[in-house]
Protein backbone atom coordinates (compact mmCIF):
# COMPACT_ATOMS: atom_id res chain seq x y z
CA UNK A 1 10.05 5.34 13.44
CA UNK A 2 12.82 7.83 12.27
CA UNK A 3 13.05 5.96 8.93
CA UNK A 4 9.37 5.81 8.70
CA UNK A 5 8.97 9.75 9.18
CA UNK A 6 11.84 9.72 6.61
CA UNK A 7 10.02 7.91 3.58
CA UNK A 8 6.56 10.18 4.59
CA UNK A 9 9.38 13.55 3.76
CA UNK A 10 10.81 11.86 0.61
CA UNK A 11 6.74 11.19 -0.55
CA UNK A 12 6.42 14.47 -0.17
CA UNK A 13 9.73 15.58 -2.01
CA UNK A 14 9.36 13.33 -4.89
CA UNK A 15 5.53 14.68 -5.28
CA UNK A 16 6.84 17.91 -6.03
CA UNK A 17 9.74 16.69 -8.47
CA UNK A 18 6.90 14.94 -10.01
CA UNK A 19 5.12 17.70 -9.98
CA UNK A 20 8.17 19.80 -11.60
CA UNK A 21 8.54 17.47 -14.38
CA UNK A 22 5.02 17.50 -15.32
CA UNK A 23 5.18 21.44 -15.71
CA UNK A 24 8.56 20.97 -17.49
CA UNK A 25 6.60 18.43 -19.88
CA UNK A 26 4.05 20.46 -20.20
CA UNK A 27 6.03 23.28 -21.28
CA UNK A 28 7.88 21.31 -24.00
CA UNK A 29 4.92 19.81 -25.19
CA UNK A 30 2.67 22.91 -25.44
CA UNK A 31 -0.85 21.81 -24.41
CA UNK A 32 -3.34 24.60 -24.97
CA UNK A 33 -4.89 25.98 -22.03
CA UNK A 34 -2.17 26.33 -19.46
CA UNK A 35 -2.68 28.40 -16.58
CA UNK A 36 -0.15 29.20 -13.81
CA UNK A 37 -3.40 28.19 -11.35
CA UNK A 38 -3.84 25.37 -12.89
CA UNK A 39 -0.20 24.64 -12.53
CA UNK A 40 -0.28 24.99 -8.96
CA UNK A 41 -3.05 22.76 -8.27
CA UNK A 42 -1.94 19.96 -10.10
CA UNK A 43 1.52 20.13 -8.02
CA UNK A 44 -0.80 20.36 -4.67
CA UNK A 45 -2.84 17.05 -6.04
CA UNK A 46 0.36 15.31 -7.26
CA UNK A 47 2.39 16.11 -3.78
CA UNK A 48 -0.36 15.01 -1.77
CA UNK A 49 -1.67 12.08 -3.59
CA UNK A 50 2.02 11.03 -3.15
CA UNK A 51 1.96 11.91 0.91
CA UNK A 52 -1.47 9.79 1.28
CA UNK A 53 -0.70 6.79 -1.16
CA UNK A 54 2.38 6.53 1.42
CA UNK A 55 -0.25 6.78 4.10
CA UNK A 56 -1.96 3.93 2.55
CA UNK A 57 0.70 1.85 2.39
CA UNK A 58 2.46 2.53 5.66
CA UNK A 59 0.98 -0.60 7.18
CA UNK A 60 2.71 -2.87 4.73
CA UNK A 61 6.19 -0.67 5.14
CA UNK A 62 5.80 -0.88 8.82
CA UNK A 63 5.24 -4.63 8.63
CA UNK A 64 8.64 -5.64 6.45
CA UNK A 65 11.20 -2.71 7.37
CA UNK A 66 12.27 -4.29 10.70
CA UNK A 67 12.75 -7.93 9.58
CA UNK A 68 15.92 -8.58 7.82
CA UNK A 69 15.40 -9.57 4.16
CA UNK A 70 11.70 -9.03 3.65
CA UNK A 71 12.06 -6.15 1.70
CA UNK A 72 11.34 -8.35 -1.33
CA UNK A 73 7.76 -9.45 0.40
CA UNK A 74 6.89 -5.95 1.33
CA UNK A 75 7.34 -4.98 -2.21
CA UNK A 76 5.48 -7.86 -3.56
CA UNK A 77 2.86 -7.18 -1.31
CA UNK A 78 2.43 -3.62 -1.98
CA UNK A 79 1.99 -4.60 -5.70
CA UNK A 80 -0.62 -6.54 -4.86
CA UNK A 81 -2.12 -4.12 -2.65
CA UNK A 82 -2.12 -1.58 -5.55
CA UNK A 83 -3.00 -4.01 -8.00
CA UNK A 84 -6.31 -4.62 -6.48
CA UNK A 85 -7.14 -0.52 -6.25
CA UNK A 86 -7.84 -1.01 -9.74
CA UNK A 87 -11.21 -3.18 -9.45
CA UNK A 88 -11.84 -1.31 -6.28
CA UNK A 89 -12.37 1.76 -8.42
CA UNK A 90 -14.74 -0.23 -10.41
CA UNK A 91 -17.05 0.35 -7.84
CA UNK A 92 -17.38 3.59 -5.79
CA UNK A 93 -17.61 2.18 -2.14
CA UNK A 94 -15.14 0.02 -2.41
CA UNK A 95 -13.28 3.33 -4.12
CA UNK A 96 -13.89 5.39 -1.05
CA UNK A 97 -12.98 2.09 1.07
CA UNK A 98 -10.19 1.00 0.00
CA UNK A 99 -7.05 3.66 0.66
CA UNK A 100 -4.98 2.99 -2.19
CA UNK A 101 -7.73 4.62 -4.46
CA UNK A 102 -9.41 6.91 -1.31
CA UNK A 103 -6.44 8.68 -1.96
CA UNK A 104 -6.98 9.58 -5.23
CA UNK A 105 -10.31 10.75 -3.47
CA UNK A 106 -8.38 13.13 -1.01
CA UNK A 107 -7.42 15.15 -4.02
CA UNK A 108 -11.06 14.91 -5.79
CA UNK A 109 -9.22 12.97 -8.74
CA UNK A 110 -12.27 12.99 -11.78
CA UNK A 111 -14.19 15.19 -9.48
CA UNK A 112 -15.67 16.86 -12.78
CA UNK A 113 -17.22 13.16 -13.89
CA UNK A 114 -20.71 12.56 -12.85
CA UNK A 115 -20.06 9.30 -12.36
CA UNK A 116 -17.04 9.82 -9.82
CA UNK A 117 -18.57 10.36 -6.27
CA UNK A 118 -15.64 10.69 -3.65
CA UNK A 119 -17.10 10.88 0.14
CA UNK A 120 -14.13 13.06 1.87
CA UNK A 121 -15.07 11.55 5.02
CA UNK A 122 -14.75 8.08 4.32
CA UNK A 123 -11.57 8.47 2.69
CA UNK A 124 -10.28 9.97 5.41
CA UNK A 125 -11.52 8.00 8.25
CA UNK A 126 -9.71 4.99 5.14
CA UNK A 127 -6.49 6.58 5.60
CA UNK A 128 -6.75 6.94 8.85
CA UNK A 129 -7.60 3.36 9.85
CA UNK A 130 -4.30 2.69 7.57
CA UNK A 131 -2.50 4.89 10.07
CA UNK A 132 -4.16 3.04 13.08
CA UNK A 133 -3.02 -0.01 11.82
CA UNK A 134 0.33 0.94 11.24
CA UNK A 135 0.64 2.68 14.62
CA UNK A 136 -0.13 -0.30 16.43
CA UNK A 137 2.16 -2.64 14.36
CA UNK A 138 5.08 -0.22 15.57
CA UNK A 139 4.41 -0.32 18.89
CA UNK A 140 4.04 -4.32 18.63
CA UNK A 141 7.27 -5.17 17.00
CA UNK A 142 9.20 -2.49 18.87
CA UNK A 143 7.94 -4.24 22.21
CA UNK A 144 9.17 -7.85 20.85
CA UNK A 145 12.80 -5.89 19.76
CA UNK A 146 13.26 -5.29 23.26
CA UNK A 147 12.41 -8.96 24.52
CA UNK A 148 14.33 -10.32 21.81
CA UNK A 149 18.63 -10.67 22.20
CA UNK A 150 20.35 -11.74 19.16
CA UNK A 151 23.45 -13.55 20.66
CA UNK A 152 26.64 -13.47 18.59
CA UNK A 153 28.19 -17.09 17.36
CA UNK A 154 31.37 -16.81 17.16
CA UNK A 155 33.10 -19.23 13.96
CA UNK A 156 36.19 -21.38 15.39
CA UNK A 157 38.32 -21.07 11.93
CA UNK A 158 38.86 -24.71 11.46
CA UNK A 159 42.66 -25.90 12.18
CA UNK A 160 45.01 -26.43 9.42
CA UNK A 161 47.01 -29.23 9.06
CA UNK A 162 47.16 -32.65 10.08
């Protein structure tokens, strides 16, 4: 769980790096219309969409981290998982369902679009269930850590000679 509390602090770290270098970009490239408030909010909606997008995908991470060498699934997986926020944003429910995009709903991302109707609530309760989830795949594979003993083989070097 250490690690796990670990990559939730680094979300939030790189969010605001991201949200530095968007400033710094912004800055260079002169875009009309900058506002210090402005400014700030986007770092708030970049920092957290980066804490809840970890949120969403905390079940998968919680899954793979503990089994040697399936760091290659988890990622594969998580693509996937991502992947299919796009034609869940197609359609609004599934938007506010599904917690890669609910997210993006957290912040009010498109908020000023008509068309863009985030529910806050169900979202949350999105994120939440991905929390749930997560929580209870902990507590599983930390109970079958303790049951399980990994014995040590030891190699006999094979003898030389005749």
């Amino acid at each position: 769980t250490g690690k796990l509390i670990v990559c939730g602090v680094l979300s939030i770290i790189f969010g605001l790096i991201c949200s530095l270098f968007t400033i710094i970009a912004e800055m260079i490239v002169g875009f009309p219309g900058f506002e210090t408030s402005l400014a700030l909010k986007a770092a708030l909606q970049i920092t957290a969409v980066n804490f809840f997008l970890y949120l969403a995908v905390l079940p998968i991470i919680a899954l793979t981290c503990r089994r040697a060498g399936s760091f290659l699934v988890g990622v594969i997986i998580a693509f996937v998982y991502g992947y299919g926020g796009m034609f869940a944003a197609g359609n609004m429910t599934l938007a506010n369902l599904y917690p890669i995009t609910a997210s993006l709903g957290m912040v009010g991302y498109r908020s000023y679009d008509t068309a863009v109707n985030w529910n806050i609530g169900t979202c949350s309760c999105s994120l939440v269930f991905a929390v749930v989830i997560s929580a209870i795949l902990i507590l599983c594979t930390k109970e079958r850590e303790t049951t399980q003993t990994k014995k040590k083989v030891k190699k006999v070097a094979p003898k030389k000679g005749w």
